[in-house]
C-alpha atoms as a PDB file:
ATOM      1  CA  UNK A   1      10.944 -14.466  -5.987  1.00  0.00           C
ATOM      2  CA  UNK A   2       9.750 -16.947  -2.961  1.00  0.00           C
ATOM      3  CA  UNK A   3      11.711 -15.604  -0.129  1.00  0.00           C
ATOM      4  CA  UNK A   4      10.320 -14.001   3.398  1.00  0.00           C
ATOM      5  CA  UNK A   5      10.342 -10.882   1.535  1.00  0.00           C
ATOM      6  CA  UNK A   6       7.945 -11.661  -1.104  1.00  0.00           C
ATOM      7  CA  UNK A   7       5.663 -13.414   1.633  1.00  0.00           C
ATOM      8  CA  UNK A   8       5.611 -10.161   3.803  1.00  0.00           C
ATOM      9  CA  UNK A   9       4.549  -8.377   1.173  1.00  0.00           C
ATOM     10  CA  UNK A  10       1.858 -10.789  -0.491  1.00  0.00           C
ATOM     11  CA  UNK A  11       0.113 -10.846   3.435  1.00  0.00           C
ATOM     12  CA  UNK A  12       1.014  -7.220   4.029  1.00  0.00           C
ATOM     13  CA  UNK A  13      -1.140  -6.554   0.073  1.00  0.00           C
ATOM     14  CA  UNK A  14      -3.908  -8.714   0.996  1.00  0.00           C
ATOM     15  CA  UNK A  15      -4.453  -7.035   4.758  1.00  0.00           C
ATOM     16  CA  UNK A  16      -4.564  -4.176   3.252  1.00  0.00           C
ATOM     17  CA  UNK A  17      -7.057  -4.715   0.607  1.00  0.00           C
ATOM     18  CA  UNK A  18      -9.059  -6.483   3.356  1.00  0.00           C
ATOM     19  CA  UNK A  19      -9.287  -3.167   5.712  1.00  0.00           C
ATOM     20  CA  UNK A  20     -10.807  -1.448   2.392  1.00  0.00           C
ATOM     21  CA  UNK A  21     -12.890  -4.157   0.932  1.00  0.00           C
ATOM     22  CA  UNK A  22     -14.735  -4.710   4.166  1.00  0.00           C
ATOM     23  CA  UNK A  23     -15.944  -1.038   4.522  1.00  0.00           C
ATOM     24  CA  UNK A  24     -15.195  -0.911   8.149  1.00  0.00           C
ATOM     25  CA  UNK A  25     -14.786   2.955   8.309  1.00  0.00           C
ATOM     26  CA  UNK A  26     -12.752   5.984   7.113  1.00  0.00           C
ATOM     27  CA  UNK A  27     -10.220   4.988   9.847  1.00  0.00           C
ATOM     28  CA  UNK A  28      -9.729   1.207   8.635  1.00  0.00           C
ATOM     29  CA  UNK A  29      -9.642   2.367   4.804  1.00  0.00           C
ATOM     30  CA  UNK A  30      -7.217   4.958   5.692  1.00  0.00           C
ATOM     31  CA  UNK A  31      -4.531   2.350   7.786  1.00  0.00           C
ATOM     32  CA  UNK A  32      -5.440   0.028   4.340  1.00  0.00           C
ATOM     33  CA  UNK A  33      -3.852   2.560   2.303  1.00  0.00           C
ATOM     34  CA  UNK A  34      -0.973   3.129   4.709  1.00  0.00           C
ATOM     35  CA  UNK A  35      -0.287  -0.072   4.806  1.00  0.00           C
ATOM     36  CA  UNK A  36      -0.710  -0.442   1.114  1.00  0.00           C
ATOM     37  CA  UNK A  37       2.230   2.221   0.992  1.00  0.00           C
ATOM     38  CA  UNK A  38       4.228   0.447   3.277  1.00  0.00           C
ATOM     39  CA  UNK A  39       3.976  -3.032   1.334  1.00  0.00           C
ATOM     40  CA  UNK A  40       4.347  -1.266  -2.480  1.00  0.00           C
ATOM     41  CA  UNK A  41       7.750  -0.208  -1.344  1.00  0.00           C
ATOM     42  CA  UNK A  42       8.487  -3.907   0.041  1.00  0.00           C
ATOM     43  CA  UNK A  43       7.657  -5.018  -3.652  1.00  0.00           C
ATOM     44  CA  UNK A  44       9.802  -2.218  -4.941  1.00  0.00           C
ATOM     45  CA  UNK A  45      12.512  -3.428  -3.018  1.00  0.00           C
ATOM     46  CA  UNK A  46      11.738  -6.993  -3.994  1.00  0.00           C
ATOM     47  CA  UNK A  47      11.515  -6.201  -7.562  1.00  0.00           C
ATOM     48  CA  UNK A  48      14.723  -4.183  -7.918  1.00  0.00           C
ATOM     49  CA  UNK A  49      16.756  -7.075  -5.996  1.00  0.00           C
ATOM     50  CA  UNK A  50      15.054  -9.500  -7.774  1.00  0.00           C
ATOM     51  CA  UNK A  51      15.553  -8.668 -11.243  1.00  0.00           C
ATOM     52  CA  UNK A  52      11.593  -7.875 -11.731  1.00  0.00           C
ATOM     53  CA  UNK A  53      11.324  -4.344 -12.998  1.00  0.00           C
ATOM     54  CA  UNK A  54       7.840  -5.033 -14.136  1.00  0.00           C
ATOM     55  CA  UNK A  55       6.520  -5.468 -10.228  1.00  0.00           C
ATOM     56  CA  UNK A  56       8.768  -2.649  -9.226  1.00  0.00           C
ATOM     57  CA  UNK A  57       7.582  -0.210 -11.975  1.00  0.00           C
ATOM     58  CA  UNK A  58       4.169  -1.407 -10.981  1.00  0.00           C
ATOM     59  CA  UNK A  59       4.348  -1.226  -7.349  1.00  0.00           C
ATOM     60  CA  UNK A  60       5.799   2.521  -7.768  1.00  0.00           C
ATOM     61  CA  UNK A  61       2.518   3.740  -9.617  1.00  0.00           C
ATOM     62  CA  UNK A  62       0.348   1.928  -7.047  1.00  0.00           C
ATOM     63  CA  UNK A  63       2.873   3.775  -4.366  1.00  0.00           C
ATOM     64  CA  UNK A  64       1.795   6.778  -5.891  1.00  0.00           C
ATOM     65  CA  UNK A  65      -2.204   5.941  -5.940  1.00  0.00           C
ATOM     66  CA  UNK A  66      -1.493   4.825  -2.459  1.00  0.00           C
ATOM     67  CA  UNK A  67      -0.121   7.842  -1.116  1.00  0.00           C
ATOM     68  CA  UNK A  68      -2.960   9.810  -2.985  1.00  0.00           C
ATOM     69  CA  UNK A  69      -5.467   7.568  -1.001  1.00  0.00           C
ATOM     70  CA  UNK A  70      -3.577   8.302   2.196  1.00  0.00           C
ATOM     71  CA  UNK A  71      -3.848  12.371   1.577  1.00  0.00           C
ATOM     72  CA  UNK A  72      -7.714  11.763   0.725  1.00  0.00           C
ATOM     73  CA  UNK A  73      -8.003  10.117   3.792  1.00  0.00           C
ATOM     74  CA  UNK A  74      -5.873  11.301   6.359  1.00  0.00           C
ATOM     75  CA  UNK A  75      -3.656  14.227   5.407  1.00  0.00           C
ATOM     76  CA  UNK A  76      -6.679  16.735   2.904  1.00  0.00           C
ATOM     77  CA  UNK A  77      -7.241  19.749   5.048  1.00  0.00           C
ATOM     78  CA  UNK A  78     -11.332  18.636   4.189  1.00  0.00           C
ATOM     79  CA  UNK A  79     -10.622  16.409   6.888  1.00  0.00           C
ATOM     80  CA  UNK A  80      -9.307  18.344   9.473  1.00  0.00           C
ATOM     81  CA  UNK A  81     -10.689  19.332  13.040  1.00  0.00           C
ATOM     82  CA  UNK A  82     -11.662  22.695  12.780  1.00  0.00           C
END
């Protein structure tokens, strides 16, 4: 596991947890869980192709947290325009 794929994803996983250490806003820690959606599923995909069911098992639970973090963020009617 050392090709462009893995690399994308290791940059892609530490961007994202960037956006939501550094507090920047609700905006920025909502695009850091998008894109920590986006890059699970690139470690998924690594994973599976690469014979490493432990990173793809884990990468599909965080794909789940992730996803709830985008709906807390972005998608809960709490944060709608009304």
């Amino acid at each position: 596991m050392n090709g462009p794929l893995e690399w994308i994803a290791a940059i892609g996983t530490m961007l994202a947890a960037s956006l939501i250490a550094f507090d920047l806003g609700r905006r920025a820690t909502a695009w850091g869980f998008v894109l920590f959606c986006l890059v699970s599923v690139t470690w998924i995909v690594s994973g599976l192709t690469g014979g490493s069911m432990p990173i793809a098992a884990m990468n599909f639970v965080l794909l789940l947290i992730n996803a709830w973090g985008v709906w807390q963020y972005w998608l809960h009617p709490k944060n709608s325009d009304s």
